[in-house]
PDB file of N, CA and C in Angstrom:
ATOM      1  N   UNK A   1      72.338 164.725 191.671  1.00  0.00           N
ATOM      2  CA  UNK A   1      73.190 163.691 192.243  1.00  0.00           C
ATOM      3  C   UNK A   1      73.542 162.714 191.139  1.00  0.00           C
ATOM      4  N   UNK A   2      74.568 162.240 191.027  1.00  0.00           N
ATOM      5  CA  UNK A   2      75.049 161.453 189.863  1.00  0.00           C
ATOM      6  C   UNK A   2      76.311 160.739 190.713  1.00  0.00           C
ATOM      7  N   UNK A   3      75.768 159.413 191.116  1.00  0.00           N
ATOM      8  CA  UNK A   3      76.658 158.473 191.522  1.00  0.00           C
ATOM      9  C   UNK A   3      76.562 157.469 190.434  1.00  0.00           C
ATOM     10  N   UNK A   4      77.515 156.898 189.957  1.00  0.00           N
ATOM     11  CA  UNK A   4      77.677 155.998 189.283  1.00  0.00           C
ATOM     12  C   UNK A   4      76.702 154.222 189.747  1.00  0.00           C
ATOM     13  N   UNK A   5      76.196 153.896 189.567  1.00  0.00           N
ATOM     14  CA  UNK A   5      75.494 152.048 190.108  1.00  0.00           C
ATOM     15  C   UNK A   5      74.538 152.765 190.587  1.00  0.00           C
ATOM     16  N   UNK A   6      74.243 154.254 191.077  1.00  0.00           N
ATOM     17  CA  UNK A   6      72.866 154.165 191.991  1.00  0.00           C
ATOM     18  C   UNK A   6      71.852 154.296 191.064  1.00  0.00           C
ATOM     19  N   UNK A   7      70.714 153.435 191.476  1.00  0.00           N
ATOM     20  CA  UNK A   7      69.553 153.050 190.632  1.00  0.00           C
ATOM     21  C   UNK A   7      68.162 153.869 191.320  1.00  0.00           C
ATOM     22  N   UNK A   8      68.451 153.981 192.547  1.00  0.00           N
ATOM     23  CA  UNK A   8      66.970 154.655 193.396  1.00  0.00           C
ATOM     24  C   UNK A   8      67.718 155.044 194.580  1.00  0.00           C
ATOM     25  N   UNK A   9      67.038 156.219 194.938  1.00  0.00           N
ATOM     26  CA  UNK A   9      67.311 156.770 196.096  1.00  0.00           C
ATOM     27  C   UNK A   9      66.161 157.114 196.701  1.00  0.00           C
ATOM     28  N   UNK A  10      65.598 156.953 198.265  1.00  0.00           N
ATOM     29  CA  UNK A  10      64.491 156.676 199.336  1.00  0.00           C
ATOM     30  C   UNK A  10      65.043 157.928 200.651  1.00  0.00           C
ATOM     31  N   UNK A  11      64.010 158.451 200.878  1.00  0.00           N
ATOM     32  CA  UNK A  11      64.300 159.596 202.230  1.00  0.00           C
ATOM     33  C   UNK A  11      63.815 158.969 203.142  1.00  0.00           C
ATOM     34  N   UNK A  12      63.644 158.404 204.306  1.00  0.00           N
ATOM     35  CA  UNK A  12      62.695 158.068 204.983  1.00  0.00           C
ATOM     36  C   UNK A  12      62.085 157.011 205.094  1.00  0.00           C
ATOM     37  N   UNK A  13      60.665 156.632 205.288  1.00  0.00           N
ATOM     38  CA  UNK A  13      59.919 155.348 204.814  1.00  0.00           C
ATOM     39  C   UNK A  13      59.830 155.515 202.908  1.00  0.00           C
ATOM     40  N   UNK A  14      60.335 156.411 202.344  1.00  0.00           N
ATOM     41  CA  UNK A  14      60.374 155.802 200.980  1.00  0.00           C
ATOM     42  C   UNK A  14      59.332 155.688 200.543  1.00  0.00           C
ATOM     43  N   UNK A  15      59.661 154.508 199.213  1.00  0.00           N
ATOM     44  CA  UNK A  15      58.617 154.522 198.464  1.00  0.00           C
ATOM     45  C   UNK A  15      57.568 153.434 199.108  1.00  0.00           C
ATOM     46  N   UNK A  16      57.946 153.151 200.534  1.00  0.00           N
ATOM     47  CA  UNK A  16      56.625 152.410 201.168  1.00  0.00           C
ATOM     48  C   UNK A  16      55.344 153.511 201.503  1.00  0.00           C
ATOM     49  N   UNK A  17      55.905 154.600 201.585  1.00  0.00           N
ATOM     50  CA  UNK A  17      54.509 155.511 201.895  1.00  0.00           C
ATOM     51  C   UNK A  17      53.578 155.226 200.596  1.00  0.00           C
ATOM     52  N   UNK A  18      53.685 154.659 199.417  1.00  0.00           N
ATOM     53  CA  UNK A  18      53.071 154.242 198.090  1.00  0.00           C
ATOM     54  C   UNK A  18      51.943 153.688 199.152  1.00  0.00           C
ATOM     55  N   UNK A  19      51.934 152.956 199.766  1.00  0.00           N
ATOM     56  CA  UNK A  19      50.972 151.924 200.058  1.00  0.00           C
ATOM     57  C   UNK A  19      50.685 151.977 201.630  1.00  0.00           C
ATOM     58  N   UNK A  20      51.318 153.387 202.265  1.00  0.00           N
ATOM     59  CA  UNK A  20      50.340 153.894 203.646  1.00  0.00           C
ATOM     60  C   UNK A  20      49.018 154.705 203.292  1.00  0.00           C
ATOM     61  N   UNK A  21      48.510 154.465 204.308  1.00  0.00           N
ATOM     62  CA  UNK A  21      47.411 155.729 204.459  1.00  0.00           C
ATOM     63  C   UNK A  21      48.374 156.897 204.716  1.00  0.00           C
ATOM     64  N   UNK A  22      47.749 158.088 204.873  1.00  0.00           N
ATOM     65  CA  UNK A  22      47.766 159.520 205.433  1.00  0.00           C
ATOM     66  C   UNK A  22      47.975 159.382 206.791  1.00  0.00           C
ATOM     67  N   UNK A  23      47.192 158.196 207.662  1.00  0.00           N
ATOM     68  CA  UNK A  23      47.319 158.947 209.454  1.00  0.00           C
ATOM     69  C   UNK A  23      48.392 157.892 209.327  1.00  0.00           C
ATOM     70  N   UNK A  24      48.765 156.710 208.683  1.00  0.00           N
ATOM     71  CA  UNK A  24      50.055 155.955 208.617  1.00  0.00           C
ATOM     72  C   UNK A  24      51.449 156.263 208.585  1.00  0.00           C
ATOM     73  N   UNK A  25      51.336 157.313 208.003  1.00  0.00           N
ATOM     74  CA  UNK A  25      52.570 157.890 207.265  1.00  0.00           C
ATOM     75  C   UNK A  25      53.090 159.228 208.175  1.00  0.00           C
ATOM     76  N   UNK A  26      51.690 159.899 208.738  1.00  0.00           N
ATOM     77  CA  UNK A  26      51.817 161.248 209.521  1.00  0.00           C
ATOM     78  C   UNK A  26      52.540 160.899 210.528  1.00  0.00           C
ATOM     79  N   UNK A  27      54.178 161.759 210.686  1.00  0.00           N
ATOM     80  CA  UNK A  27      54.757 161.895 212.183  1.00  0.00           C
ATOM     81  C   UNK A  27      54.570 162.861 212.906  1.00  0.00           C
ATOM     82  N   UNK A  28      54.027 162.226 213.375  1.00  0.00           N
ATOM     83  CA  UNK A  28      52.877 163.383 214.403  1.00  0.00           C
ATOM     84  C   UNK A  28      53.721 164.204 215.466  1.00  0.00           C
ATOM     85  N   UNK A  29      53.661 164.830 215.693  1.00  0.00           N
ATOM     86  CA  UNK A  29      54.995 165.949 216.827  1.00  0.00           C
ATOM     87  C   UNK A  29      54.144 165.939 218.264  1.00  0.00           C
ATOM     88  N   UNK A  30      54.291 165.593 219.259  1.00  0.00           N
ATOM     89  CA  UNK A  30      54.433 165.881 220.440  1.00  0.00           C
ATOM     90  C   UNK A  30      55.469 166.653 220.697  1.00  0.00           C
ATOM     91  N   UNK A  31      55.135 167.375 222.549  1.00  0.00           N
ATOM     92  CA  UNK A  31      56.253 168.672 223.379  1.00  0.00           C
ATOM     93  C   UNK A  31      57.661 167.941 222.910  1.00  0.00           C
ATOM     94  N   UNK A  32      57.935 166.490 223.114  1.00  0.00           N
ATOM     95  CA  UNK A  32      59.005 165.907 222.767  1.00  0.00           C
ATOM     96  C   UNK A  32      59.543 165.799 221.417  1.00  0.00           C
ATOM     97  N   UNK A  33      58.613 166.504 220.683  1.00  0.00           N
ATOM     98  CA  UNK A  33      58.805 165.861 219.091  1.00  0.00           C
ATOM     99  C   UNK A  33      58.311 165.173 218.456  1.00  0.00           C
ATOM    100  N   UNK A  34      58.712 164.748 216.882  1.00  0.00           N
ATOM    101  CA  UNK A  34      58.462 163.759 216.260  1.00  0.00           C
ATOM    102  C   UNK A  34      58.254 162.252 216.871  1.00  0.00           C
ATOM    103  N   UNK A  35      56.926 161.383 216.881  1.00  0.00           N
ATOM    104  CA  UNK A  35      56.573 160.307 217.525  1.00  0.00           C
ATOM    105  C   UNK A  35      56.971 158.990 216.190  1.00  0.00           C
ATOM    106  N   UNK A  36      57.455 159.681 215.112  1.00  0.00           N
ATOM    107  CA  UNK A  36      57.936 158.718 214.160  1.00  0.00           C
ATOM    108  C   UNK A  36      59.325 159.196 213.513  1.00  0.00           C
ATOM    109  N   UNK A  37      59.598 158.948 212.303  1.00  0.00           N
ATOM    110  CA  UNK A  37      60.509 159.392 211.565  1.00  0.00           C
ATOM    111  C   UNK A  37      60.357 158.897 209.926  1.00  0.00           C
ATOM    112  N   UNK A  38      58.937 158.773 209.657  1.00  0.00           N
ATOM    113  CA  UNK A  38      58.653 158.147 208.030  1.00  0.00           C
ATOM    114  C   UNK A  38      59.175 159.303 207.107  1.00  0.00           C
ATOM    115  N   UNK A  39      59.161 160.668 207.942  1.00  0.00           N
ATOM    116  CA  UNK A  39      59.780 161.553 206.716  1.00  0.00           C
ATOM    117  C   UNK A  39      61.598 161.463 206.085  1.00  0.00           C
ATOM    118  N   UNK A  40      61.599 160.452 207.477  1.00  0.00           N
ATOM    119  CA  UNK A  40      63.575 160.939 207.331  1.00  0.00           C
ATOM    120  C   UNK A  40      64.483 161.676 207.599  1.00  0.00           C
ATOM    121  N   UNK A  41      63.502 162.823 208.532  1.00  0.00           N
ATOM    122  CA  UNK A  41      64.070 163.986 209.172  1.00  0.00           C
ATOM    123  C   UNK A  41      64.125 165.360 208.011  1.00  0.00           C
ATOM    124  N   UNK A  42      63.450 164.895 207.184  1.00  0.00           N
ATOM    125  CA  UNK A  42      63.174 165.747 206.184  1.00  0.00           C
ATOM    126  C   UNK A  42      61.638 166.051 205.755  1.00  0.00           C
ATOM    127  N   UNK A  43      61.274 167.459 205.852  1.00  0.00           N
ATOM    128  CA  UNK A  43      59.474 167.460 205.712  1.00  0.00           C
ATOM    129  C   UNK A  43      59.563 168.953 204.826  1.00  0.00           C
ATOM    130  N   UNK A  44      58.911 169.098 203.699  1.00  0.00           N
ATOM    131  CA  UNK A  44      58.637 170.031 202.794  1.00  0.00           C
ATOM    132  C   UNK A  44      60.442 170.747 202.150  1.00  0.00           C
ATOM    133  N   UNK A  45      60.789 170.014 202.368  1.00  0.00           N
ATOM    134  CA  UNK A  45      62.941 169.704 201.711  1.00  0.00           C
ATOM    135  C   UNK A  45      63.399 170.421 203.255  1.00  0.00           C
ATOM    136  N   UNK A  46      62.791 170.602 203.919  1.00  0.00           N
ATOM    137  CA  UNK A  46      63.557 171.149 204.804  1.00  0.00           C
ATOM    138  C   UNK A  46      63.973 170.242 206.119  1.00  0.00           C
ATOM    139  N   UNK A  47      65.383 170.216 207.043  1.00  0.00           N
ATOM    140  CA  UNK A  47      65.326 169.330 208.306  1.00  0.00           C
ATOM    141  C   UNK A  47      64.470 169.677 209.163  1.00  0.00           C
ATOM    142  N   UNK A  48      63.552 168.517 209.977  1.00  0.00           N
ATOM    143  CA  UNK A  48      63.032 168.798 210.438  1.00  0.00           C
ATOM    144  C   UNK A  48      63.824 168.013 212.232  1.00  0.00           C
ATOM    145  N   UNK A  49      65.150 167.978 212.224  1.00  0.00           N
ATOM    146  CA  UNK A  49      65.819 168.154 213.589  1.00  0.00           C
ATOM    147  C   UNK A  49      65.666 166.448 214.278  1.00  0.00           C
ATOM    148  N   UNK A  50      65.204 165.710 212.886  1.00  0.00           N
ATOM    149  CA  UNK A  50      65.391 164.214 213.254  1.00  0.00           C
ATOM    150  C   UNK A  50      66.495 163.766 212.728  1.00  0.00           C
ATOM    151  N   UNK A  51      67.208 161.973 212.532  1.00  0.00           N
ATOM    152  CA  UNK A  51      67.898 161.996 212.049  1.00  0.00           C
ATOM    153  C   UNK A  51      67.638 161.642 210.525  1.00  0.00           C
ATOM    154  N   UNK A  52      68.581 162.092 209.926  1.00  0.00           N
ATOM    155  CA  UNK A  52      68.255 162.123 208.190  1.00  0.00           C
ATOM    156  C   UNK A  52      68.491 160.831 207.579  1.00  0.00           C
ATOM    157  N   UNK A  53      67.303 160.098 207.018  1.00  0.00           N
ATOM    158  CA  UNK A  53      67.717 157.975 206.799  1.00  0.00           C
ATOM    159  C   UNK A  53      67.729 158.466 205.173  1.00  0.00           C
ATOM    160  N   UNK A  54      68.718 158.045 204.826  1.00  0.00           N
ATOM    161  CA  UNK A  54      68.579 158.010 203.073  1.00  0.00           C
ATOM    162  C   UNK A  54      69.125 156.507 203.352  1.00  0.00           C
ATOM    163  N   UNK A  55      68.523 155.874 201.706  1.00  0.00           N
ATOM    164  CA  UNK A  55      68.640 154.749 201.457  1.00  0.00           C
ATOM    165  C   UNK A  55      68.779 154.823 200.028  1.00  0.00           C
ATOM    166  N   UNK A  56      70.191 154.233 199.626  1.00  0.00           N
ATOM    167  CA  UNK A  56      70.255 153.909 197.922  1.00  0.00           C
ATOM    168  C   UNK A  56      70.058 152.723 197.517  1.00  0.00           C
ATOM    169  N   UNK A  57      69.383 152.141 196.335  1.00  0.00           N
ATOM    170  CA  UNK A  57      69.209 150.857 195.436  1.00  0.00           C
ATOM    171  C   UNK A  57      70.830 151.833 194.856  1.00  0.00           C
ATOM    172  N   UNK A  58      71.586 150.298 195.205  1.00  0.00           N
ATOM    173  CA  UNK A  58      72.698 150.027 194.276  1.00  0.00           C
ATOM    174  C   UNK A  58      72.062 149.285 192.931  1.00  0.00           C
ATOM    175  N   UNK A  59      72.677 149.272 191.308  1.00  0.00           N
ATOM    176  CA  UNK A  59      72.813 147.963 190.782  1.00  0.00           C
ATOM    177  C   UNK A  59      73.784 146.966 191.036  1.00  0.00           C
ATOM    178  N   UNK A  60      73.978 145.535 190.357  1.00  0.00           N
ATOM    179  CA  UNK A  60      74.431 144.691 190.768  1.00  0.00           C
ATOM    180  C   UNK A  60      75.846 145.089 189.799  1.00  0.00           C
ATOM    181  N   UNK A  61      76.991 144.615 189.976  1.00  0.00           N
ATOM    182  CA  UNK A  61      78.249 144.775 189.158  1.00  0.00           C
ATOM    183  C   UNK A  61      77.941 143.646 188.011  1.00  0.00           C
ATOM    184  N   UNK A  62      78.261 144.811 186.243  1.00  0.00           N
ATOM    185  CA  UNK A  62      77.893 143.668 185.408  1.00  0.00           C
ATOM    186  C   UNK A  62      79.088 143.131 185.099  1.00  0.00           C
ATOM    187  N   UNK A  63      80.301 143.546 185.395  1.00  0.00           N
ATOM    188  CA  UNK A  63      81.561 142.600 184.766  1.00  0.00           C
ATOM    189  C   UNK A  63      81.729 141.142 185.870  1.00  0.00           C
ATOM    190  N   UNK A  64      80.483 140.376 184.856  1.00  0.00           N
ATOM    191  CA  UNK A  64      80.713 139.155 185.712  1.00  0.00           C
ATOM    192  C   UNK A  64      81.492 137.825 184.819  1.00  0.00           C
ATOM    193  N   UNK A  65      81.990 136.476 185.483  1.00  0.00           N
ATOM    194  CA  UNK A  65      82.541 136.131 184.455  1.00  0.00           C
ATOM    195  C   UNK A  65      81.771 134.996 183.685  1.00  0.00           C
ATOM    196  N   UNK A  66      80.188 135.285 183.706  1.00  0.00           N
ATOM    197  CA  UNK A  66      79.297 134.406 182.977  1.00  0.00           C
ATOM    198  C   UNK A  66      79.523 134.898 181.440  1.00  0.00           C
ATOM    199  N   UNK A  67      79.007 134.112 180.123  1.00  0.00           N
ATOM    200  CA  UNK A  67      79.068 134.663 178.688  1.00  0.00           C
ATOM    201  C   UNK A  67      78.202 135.446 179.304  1.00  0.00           C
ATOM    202  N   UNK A  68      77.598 137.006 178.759  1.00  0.00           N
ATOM    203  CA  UNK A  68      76.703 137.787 177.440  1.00  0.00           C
ATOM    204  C   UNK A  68      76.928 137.974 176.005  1.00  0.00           C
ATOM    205  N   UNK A  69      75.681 138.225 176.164  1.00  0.00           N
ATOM    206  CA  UNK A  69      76.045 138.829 174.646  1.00  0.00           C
ATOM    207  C   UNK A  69      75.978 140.138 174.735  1.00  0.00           C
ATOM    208  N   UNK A  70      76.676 141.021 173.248  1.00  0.00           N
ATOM    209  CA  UNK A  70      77.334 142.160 173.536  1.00  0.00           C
ATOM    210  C   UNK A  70      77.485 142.893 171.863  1.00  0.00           C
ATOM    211  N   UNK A  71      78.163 144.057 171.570  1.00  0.00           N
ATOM    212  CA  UNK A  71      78.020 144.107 170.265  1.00  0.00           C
ATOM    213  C   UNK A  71      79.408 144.573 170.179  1.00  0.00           C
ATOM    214  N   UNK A  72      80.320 144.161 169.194  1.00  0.00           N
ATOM    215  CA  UNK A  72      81.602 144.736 168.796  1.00  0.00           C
ATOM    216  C   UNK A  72      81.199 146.108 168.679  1.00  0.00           C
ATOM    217  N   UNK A  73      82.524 147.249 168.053  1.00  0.00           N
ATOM    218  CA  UNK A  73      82.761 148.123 167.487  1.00  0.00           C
ATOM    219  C   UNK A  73      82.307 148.570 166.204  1.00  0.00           C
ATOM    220  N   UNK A  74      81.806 147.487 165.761  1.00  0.00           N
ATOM    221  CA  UNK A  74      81.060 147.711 164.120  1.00  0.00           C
ATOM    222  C   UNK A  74      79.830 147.037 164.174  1.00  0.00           C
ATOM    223  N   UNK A  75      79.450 146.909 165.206  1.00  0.00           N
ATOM    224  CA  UNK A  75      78.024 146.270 166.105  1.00  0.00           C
ATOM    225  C   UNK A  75      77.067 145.036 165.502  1.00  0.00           C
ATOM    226  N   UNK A  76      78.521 144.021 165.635  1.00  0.00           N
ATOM    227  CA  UNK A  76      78.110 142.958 165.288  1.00  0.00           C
ATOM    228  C   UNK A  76      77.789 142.381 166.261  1.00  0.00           C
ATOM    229  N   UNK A  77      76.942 141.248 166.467  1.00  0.00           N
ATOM    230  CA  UNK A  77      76.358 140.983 168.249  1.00  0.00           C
ATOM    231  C   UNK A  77      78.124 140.011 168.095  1.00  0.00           C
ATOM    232  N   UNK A  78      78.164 139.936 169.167  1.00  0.00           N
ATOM    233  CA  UNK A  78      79.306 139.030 169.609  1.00  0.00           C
ATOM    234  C   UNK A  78      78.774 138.315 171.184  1.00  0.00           C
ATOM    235  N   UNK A  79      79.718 137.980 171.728  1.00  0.00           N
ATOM    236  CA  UNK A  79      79.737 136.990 173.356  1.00  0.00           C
ATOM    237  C   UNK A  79      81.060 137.107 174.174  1.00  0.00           C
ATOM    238  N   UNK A  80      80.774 137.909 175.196  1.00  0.00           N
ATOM    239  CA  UNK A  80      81.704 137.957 175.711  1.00  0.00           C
ATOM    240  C   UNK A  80      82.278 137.408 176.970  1.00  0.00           C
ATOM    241  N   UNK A  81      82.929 137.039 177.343  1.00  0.00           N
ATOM    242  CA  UNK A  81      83.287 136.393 179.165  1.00  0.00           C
ATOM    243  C   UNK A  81      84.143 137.175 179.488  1.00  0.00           C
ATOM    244  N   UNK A  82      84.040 137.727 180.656  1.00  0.00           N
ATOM    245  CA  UNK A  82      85.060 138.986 181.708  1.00  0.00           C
ATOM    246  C   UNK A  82      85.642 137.890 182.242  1.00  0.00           C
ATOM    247  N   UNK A  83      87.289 137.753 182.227  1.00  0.00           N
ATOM    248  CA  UNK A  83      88.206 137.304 182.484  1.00  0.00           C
ATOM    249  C   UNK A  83      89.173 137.910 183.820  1.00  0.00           C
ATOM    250  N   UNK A  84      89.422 137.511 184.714  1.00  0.00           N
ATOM    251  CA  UNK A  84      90.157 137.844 186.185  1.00  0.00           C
ATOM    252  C   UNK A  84      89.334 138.537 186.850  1.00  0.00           C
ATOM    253  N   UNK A  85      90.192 138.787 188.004  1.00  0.00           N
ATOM    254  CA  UNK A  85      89.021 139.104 189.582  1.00  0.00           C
ATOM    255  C   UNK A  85      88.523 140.318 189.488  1.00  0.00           C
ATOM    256  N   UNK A  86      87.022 140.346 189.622  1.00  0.00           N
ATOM    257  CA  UNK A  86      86.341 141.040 189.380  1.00  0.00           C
ATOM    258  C   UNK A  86      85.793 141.425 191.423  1.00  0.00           C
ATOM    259  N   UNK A  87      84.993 142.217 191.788  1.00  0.00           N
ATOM    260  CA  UNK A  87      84.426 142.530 193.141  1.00  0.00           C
ATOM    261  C   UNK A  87      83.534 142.222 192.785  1.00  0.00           C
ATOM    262  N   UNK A  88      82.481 141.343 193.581  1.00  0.00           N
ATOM    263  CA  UNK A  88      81.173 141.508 193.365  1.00  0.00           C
ATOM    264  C   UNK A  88      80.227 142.361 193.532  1.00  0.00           C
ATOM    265  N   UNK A  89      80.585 143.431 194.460  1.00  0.00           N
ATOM    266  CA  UNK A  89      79.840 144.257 195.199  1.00  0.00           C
ATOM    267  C   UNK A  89      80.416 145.392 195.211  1.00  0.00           C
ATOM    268  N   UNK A  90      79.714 146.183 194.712  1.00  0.00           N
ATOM    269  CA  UNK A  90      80.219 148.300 194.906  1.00  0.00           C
ATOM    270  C   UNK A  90      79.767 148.977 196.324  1.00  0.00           C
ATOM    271  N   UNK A  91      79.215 147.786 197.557  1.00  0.00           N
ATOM    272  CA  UNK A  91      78.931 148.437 198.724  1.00  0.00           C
ATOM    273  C   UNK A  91      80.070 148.950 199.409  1.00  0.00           C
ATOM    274  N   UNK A  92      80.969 147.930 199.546  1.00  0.00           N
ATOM    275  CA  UNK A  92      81.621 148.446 200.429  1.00  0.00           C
ATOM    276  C   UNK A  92      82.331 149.818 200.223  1.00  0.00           C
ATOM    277  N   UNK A  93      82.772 150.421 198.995  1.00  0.00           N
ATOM    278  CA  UNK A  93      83.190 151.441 198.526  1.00  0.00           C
ATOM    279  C   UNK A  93      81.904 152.855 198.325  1.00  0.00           C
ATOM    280  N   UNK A  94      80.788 151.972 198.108  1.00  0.00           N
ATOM    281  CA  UNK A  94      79.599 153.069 197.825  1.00  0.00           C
ATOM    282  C   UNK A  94      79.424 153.830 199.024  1.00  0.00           C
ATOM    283  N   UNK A  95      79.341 153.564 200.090  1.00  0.00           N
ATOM    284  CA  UNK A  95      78.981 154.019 201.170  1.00  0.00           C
ATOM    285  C   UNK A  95      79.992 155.381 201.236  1.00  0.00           C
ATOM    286  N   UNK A  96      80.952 155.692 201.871  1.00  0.00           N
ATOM    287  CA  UNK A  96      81.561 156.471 202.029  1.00  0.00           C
ATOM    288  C   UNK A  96      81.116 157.932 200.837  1.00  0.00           C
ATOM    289  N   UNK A  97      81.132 157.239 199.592  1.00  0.00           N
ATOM    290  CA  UNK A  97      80.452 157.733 198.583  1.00  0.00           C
ATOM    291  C   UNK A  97      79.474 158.515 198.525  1.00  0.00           C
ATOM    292  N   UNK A  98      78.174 157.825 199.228  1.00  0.00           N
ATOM    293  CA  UNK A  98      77.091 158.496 198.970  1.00  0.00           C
ATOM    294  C   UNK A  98      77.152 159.162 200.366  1.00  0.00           C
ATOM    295  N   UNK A  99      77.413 159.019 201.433  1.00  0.00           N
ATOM    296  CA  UNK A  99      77.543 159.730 202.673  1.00  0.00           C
ATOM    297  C   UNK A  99      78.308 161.271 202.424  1.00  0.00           C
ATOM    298  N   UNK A 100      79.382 161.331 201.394  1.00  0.00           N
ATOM    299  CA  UNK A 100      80.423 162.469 200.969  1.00  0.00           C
ATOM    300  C   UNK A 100      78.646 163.425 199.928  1.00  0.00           C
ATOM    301  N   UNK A 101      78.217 162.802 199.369  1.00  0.00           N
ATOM    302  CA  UNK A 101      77.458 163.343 198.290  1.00  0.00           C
ATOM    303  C   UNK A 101      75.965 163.885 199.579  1.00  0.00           C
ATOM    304  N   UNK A 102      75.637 163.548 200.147  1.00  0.00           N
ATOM    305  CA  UNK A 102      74.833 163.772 201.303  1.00  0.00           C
ATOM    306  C   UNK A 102      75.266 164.818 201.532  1.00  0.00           C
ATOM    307  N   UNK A 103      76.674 164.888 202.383  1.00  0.00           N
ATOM    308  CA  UNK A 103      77.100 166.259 203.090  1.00  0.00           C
ATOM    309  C   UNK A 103      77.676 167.227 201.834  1.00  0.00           C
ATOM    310  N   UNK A 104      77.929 167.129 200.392  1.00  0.00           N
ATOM    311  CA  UNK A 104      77.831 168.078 199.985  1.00  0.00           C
ATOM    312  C   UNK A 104      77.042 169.159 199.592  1.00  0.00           C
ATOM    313  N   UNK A 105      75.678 167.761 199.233  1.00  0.00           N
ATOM    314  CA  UNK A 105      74.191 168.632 199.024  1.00  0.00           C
ATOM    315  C   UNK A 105      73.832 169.181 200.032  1.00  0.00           C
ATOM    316  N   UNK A 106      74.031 169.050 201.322  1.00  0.00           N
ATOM    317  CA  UNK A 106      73.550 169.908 202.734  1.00  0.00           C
ATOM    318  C   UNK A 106      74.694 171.083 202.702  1.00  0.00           C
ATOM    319  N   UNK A 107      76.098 170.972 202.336  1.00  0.00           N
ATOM    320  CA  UNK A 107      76.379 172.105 202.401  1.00  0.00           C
ATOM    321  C   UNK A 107      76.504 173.212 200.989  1.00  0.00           C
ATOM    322  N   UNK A 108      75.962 172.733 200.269  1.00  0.00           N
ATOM    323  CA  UNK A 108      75.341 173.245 198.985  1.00  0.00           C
ATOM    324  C   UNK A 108      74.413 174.448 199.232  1.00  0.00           C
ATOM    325  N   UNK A 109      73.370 173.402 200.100  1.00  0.00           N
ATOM    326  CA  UNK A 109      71.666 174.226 200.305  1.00  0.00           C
ATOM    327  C   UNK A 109      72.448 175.714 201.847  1.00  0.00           C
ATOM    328  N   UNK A 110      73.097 175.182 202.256  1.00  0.00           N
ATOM    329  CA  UNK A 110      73.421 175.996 203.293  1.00  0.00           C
ATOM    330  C   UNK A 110      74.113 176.916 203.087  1.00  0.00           C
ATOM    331  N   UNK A 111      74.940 177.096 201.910  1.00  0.00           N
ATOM    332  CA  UNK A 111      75.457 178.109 201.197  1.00  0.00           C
ATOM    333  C   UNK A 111      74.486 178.840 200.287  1.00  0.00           C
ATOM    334  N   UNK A 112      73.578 178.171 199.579  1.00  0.00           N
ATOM    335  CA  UNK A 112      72.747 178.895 199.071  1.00  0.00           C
ATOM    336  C   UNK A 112      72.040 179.961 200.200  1.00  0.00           C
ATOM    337  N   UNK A 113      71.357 178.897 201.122  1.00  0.00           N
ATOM    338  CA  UNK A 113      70.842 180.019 202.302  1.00  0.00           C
ATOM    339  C   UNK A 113      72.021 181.294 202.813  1.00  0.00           C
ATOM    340  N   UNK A 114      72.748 181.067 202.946  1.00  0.00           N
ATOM    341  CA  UNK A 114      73.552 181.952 203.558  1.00  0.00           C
ATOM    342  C   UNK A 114      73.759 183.266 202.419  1.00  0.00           C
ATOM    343  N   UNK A 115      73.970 183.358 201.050  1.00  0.00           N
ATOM    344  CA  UNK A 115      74.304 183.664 199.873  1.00  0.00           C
ATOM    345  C   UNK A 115      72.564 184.651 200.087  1.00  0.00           C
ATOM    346  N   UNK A 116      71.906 183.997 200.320  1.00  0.00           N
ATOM    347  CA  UNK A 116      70.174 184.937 200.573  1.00  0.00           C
ATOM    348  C   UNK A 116      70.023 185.598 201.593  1.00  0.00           C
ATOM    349  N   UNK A 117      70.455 184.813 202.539  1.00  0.00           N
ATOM    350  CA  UNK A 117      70.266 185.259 203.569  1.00  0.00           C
ATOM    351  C   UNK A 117      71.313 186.731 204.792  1.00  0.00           C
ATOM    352  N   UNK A 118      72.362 186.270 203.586  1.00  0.00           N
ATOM    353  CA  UNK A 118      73.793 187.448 204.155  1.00  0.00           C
ATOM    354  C   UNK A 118      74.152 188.186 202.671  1.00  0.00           C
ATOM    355  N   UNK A 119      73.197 188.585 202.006  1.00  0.00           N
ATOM    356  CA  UNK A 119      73.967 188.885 200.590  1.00  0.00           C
ATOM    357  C   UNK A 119      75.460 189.871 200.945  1.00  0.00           C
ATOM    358  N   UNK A 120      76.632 189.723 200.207  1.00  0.00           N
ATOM    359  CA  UNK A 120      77.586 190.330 199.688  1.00  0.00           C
ATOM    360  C   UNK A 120      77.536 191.791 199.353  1.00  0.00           C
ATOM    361  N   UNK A 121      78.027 192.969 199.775  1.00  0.00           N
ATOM    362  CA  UNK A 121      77.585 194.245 199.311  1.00  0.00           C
ATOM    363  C   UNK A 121      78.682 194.720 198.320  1.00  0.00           C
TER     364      UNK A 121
END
């Protein structure tokens, strides 16, 4: 996956399972199913028929119009200020984004399966 600003990507409860226990973290299945969803609907890469929570760390946009410092072309340090309207935020555009990159990797893996699973004669 190679989105441009994304810094971390989380399935589920994420990188909070760092700091569950084991029976914390376990979504335990009852006749009804899953009694949680810390996996994300995802358990050993496979769906497990919940819904699928991904969560991206965006970074922040650096063309802001405070000085940095910076290095010319012949990498002399210099200082620069970004001049006219800049967005502050890559959310509103990211989304659609990473939702398109979601459903390609699912229909990626589903072509692979199919490609194994129906080989070509």
């Amino acid at each position: 996956m190679s989105i441009g600003a994304v810094k971390g990507v989380e399935i589920g409860a994420g990188f909070k399972v760092a700091d569950m226990l084991g029976s914390e973290n376990n979504d335990a299945i009852t006749p009804e199913g899953f009694t949680g969803n810390n996996a994300g609907g995802i358990l050993a890469g496979i769906s497990n028929g919940n819904e699928i929570v991904i969560r991206v760390a965006v970074k922040p946009i650096p063309s802001i119009s405070k000085k940095q410092q910076s290095v010319n072309l012949k990498n002399d340090a210099v200082i620069i200020q970004v001049g006219g309207r800049h967005d502050i935020s890559a959310i509103p555009r990211i989304i659609p984004v990473c939702e398109a990159m979601v459903r390609l990797t699912l229909v990626d893996h589903l072509l692979r399966h199919m490609a194994i699973a129906f080989p070509q004669e």
